[in-house]
Protein backbone atom coordinates (compact mmCIF):
# COMPACT_ATOMS: atom_id res chain seq x y z
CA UNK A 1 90.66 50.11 113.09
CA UNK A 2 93.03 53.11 112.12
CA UNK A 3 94.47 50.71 109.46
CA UNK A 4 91.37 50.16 107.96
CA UNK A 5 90.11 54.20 107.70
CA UNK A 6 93.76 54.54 105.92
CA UNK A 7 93.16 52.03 103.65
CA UNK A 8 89.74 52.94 102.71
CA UNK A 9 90.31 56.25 102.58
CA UNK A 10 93.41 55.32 99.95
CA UNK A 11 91.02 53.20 97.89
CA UNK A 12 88.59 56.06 98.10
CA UNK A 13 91.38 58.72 96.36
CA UNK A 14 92.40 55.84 94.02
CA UNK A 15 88.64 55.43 92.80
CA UNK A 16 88.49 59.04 92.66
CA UNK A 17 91.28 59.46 90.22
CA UNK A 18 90.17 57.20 88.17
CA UNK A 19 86.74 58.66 88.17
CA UNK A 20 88.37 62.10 86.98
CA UNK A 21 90.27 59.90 84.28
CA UNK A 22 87.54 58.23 82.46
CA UNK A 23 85.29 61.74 83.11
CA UNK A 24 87.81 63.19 79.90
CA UNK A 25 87.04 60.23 77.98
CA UNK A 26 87.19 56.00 77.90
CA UNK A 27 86.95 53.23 75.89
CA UNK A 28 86.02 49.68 76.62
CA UNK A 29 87.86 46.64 76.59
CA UNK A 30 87.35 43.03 76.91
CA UNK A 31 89.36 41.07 78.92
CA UNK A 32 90.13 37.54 78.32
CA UNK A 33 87.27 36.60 80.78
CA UNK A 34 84.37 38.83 79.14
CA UNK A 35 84.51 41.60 81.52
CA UNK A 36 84.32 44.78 80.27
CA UNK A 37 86.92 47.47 81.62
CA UNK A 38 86.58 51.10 80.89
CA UNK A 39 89.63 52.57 79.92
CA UNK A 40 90.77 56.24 79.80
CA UNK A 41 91.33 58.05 76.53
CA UNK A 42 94.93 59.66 76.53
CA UNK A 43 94.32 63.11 75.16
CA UNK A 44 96.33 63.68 72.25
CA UNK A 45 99.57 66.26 72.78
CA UNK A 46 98.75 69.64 71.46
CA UNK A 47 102.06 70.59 71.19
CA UNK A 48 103.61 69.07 67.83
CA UNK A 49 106.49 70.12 66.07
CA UNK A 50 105.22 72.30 62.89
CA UNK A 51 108.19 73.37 60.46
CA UNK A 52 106.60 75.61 58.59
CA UNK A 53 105.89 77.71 62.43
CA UNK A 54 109.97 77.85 62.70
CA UNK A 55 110.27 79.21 59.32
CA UNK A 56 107.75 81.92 59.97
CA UNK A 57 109.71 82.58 63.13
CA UNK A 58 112.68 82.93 61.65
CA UNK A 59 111.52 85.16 58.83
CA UNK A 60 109.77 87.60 61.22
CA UNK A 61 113.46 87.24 63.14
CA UNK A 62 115.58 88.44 60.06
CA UNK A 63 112.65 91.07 59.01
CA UNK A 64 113.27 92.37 63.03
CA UNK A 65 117.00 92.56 62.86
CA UNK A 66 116.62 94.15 59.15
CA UNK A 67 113.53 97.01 60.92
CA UNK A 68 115.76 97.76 63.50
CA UNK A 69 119.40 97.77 61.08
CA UNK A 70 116.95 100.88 58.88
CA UNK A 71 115.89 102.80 61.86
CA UNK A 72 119.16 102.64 63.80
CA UNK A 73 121.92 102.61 61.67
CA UNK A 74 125.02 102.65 63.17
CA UNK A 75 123.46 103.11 66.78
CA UNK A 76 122.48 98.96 66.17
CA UNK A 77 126.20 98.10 66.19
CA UNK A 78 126.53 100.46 69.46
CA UNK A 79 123.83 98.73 70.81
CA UNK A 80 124.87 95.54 70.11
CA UNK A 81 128.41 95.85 71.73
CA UNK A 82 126.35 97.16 74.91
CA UNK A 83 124.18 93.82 74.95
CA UNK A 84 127.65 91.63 74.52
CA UNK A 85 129.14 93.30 77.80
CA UNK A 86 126.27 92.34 79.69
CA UNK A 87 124.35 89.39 81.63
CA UNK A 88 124.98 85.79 79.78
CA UNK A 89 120.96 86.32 79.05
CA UNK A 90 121.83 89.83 77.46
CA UNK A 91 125.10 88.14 75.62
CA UNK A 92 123.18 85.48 74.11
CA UNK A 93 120.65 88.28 72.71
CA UNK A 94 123.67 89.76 71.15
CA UNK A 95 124.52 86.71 69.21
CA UNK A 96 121.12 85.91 67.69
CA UNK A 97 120.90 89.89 66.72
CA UNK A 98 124.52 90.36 65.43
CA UNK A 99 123.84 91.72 61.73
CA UNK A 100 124.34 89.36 59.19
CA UNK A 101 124.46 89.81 55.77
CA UNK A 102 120.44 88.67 55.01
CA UNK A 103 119.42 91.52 57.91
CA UNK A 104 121.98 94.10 56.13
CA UNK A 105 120.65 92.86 52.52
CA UNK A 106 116.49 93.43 54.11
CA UNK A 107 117.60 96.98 56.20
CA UNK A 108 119.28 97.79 52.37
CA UNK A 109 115.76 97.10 50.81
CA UNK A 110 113.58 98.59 53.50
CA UNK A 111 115.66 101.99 53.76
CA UNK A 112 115.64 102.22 49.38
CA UNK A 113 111.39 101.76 49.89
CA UNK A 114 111.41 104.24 52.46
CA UNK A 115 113.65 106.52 50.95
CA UNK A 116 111.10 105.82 47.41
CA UNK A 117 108.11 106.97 49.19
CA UNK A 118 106.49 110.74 48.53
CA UNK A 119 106.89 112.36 52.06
């Protein structure tokens, strides 16, 4: 008798699941025979590479390391030496901020516009 309650009980959870599957959506299929089998819809996957996203990123990235170039000067470089001596979290940081010549050219064109403006 226990063998029985543990089976139904599996066939139970297995009917179950599939309830909670074809609840998000199903289609039907034929089968050879002529019965018709419901079939769960697979959702499609939200997350999809976009390329114009990572060039955004990137952008706002070099605009970043060009804000903070302007409003620290040579305190960035200071800073950035501090973030190289630390954790391998903190040394990686230091890589991806290490000035390069497109955040020097952008922190050269935001400190001439700021310098431009009427105080």
């Amino acid at each position: 008798m226990d063998e029985g309650q543990r089976a139904f009980s599996a066939r139970l959870e297995q009917l179950g699941r599939k309830h909670r599957s074809l609840s998000r959506g199903c289609r039907f299929q034929m089968k050879e025979d002529g019965l018709l089998v419901a079939a769960p819809v697979k959702a499609p996957s939200r997350l999809r590479f976009r390329p114009h996203v990572a060039v955004y990123l990137l952008a706002f990235l070099w605009a970043f390391k060009g804000m903070l170039i302007a409003a620290l000067g040579s305190g960035y470089g200071q800073s950035i030496d501090r973030l190289a001596g630390g954790t391998p979290v903190e040394q990686a940081g230091a890589i991806v901020m290490y000035p390069d010549p497109l955040a020097q050219w952008i922190a050269g064109r935001i400190k001439t516009t700021l310098n431009k403006m009427p105080v």
